[in-house]
Protein backbone atom coordinates (compact mmCIF):
# COMPACT_ATOMS: atom_id res chain seq x y z
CA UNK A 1 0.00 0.00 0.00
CA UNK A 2 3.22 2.02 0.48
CA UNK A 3 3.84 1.96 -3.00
CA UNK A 4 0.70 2.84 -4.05
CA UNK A 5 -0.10 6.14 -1.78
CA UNK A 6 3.53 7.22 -2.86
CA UNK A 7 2.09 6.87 -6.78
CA UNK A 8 -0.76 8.32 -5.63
CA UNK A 9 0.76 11.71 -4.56
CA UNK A 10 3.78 12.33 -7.13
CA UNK A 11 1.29 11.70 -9.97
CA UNK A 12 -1.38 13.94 -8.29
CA UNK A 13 1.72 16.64 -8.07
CA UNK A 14 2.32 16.18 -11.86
CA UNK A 15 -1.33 16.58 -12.59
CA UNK A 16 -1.65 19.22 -10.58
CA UNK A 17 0.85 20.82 -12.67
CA UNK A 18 -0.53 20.50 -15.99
CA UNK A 19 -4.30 21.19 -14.65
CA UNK A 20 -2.60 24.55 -13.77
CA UNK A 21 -1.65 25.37 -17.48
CA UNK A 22 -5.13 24.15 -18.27
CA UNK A 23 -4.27 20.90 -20.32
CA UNK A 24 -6.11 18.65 -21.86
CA UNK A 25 -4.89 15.46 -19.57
CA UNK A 26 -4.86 17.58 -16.17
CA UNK A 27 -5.03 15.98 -12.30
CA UNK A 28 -7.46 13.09 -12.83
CA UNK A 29 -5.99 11.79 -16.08
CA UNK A 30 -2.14 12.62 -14.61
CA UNK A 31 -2.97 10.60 -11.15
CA UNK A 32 -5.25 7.86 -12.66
CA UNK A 33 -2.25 6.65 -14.97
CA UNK A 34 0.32 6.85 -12.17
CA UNK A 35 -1.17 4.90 -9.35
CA UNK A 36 -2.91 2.39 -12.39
CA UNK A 37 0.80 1.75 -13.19
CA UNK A 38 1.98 1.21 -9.94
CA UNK A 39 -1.12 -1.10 -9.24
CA UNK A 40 -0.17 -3.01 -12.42
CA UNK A 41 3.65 -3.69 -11.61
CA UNK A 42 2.55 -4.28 -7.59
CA UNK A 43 0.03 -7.36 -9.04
CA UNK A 44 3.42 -8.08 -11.72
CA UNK A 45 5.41 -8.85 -8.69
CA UNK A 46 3.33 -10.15 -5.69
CA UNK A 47 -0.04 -11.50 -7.50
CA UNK A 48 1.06 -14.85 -8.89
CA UNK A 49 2.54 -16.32 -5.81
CA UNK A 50 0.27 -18.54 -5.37
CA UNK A 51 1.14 -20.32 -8.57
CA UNK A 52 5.01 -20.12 -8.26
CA UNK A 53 5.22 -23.33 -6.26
CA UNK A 54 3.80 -25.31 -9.48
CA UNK A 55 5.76 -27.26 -11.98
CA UNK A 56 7.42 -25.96 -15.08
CA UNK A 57 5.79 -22.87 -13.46
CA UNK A 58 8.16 -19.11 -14.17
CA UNK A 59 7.74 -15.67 -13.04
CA UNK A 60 9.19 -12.60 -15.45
CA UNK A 61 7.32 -9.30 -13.73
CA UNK A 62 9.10 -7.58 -17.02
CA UNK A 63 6.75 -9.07 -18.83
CA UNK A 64 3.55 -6.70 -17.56
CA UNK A 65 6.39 -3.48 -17.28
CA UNK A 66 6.73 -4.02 -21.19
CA UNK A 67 3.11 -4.32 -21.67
CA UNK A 68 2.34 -0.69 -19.66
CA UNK A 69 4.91 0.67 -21.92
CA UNK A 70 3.24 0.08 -24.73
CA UNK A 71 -0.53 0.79 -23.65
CA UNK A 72 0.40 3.98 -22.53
CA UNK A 73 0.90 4.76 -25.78
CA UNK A 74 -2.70 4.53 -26.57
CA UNK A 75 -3.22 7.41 -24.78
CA UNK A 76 -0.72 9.72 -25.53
CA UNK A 77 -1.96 9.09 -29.17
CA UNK A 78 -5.33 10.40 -27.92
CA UNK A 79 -3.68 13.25 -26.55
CA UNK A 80 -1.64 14.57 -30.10
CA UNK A 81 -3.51 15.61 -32.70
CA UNK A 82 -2.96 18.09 -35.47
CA UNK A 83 -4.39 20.97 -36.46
CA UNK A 84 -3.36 22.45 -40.31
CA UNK A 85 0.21 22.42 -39.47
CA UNK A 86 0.83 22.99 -36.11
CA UNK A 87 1.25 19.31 -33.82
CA UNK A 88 -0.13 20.20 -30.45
CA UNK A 89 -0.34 17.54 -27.02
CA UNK A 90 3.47 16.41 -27.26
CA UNK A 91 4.37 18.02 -23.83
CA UNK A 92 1.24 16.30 -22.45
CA UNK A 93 1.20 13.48 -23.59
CA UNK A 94 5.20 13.16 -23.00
CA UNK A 95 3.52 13.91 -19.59
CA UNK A 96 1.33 11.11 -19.27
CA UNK A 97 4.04 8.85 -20.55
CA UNK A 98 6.51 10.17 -17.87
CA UNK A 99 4.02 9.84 -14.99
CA UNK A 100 3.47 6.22 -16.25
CA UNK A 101 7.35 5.34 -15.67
CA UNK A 102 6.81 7.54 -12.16
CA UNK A 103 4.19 5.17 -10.97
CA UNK A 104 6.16 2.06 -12.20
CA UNK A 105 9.02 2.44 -10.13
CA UNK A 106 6.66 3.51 -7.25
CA UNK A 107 4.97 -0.31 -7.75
CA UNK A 108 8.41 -1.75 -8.30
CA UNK A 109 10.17 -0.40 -5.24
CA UNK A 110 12.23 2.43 -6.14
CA UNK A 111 11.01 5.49 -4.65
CA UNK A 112 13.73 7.47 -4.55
CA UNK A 113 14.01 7.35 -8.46
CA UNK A 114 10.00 7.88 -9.03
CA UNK A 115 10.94 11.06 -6.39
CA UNK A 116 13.22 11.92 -9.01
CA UNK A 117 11.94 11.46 -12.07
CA UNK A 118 8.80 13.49 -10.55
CA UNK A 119 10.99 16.57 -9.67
CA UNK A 120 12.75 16.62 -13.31
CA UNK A 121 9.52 16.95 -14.92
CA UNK A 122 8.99 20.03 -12.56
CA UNK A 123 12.55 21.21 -13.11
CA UNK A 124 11.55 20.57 -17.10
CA UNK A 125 7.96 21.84 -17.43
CA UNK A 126 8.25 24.74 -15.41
CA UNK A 127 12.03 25.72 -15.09
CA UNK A 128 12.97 25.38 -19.30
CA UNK A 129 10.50 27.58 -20.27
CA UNK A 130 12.44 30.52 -17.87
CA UNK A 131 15.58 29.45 -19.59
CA UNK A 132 14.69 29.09 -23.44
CA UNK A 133 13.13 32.96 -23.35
CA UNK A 134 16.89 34.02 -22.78
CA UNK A 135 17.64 32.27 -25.74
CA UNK A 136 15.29 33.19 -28.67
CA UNK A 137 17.46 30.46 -30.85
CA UNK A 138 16.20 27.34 -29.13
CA UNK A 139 12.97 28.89 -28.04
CA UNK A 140 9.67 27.07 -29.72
CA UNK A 141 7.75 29.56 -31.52
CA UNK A 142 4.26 28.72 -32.15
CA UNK A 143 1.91 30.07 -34.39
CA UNK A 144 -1.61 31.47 -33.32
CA UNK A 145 -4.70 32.93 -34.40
CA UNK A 146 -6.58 35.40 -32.47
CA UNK A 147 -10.01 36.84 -33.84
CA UNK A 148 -11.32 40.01 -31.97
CA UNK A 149 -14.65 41.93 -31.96
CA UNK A 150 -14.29 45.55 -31.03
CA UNK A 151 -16.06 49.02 -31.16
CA UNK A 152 -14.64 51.14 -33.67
CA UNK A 153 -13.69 54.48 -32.96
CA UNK A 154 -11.95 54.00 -29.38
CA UNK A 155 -7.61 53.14 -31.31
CA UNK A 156 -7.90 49.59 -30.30
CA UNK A 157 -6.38 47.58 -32.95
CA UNK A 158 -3.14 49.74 -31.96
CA UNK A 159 -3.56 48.95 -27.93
CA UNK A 160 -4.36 45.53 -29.84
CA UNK A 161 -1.21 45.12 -31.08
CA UNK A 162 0.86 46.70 -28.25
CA UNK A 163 -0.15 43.67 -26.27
CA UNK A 164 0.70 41.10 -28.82
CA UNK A 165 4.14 42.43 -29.07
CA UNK A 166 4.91 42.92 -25.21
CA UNK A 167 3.29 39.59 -24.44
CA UNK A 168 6.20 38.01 -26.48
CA UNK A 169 4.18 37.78 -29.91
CA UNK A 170 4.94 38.84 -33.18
CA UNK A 171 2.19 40.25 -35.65
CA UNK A 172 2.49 38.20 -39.06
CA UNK A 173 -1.05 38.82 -40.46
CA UNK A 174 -3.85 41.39 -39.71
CA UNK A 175 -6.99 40.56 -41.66
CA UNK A 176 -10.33 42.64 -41.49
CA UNK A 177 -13.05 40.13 -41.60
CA UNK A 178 -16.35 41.24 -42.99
CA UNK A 179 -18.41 42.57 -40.03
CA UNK A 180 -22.19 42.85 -40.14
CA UNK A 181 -22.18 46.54 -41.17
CA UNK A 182 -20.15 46.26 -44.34
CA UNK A 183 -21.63 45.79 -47.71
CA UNK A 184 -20.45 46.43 -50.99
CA UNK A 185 -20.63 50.07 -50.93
CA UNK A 186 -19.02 50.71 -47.41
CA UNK A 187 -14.90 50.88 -47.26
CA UNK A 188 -15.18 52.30 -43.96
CA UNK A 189 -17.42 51.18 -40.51
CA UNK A 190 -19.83 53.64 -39.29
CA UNK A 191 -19.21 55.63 -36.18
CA UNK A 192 -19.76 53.26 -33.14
CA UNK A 193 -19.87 50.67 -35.70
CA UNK A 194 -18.27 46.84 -35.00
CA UNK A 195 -14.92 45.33 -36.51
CA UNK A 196 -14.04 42.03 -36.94
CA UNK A 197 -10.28 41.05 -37.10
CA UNK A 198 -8.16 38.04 -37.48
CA UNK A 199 -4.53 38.48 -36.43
CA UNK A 200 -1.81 35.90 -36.83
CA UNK A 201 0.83 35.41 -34.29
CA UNK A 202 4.06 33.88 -33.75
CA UNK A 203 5.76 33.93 -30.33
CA UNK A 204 6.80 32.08 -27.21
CA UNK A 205 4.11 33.82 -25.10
CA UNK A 206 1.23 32.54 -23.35
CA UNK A 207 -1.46 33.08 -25.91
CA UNK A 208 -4.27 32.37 -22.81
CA UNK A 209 -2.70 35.42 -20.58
CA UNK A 210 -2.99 37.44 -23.90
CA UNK A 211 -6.40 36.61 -24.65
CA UNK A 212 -7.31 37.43 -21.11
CA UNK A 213 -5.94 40.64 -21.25
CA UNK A 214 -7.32 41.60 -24.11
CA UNK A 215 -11.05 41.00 -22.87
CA UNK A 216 -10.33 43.68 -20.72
CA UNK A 217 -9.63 46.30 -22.90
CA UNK A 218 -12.39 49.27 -23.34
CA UNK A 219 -14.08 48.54 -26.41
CA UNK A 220 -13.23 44.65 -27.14
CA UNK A 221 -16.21 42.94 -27.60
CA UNK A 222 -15.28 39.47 -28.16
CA UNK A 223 -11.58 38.32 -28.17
CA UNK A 224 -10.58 34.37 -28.76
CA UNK A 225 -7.97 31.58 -30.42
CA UNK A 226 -9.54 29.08 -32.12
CA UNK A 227 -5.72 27.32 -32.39
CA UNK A 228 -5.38 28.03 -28.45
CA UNK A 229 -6.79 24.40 -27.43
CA UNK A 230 -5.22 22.92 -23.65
CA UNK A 231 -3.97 20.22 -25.47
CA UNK A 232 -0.52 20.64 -24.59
């Protein structure tokens, strides 16, 4: 039981973790795979006794540690998906996979390395990050879209962009979608009219903080990333 309450709070710890930056695969998922894995090698080792005493009767527990390896993958495959041409859910799913080893060596008696392994993926998930924005050369730059409703007349498409760029983004596209007051005959929106705009980003930032800031500008109507799923 040992074994298992020690899977039970590292993997809770990682889940914790990723619930925090709003994941796809966040506490339940995170702590459900670690103590299932631990459960898995604890039954490996101890729950075939009973038969060990037969004839022409062999134990190999690496035979259930190789078969968690591999089911695991199922669901880190559930986790990655694709979307046009941006692969999002490999840090979670890398996640899932790491908590799975975590739990493992809880079940198979080595808690000092599931303590471990449990405080690189801190040192990795949270501490890299702080390190790779010093260094713009190794840093993974995502793309984004962001689509914004706003009131025209108040200069926020400059504030607009004034966020994007402090928050770590760079502006590739700005596109004016049509809004509901333009027709063929209108170049420019009415006073106190609406405006619809797409903007494509690219940038190390967190595009959730941005979005959330940019709700509460004066003026935004409607501000959100269709690209900006918790899958990762």
């Amino acid at each position: 039981m040992a074994e298992i309450g020690l899977a039970l709070v590292l993997s809770t710890l990682v889940g914790i973790e990723r619930a925090v930056q709003q994941k796809s695969a966040g506490l339940r998922t995170h702590t459900l795979v670690g103590v299932g894995s631990a459960l898995f090698m604890e039954v490996s080792q101890h729950g075939f006794n009973s038969v060990l005493g037969m004839n022409h009767v062999a134990l190999d527990p690496s035979r259930v540690a190789a078969q968690i390896v591999s089911g695991i993958g199922f669901i880190g495959g559930g986790i990655i998906f694709v979307r046009r041409d941006a692969v999002r859910g490999l840090t979670t799913a890398a996640a899932v996979w790491l908590t799975c080893a975590i739990g493992m060596a809880c079940g198979g008696g080595l808690p000092l390395l599931a303590i471990a392994a449990t405080v690189v993926h801190f040192l990795v998930t949270r501490g890299y990050p702080l390190v790779t924005r010093r260094f713009p050369a190794i840093s993974a730059a995502e793309q984004w879209q962001l689509q914004l409703s706003y009131r025209v007349g108040g200069g926020v498409l400059p504030r607009v962009l004034e966020h994007c760029t402090r928050d770590g983004f760079q502006v590739l596209d700005v596109r004016v979608d049509r809004a509901p007051w333009k027709d063929a005959e209108d170049e420019q929106p009415p006073s106190g009219g609406t405006s619809d705009v797409q903007l494509s980003l690219q940038g190390t930032g967190s595009i959730h903080r941005l979005v959330a800031e940019l709700a509460e500008l004066n003026d935004v109507l409607s501000v959100w990333s269709p690209s900006a799923d918790p899958a990762e």
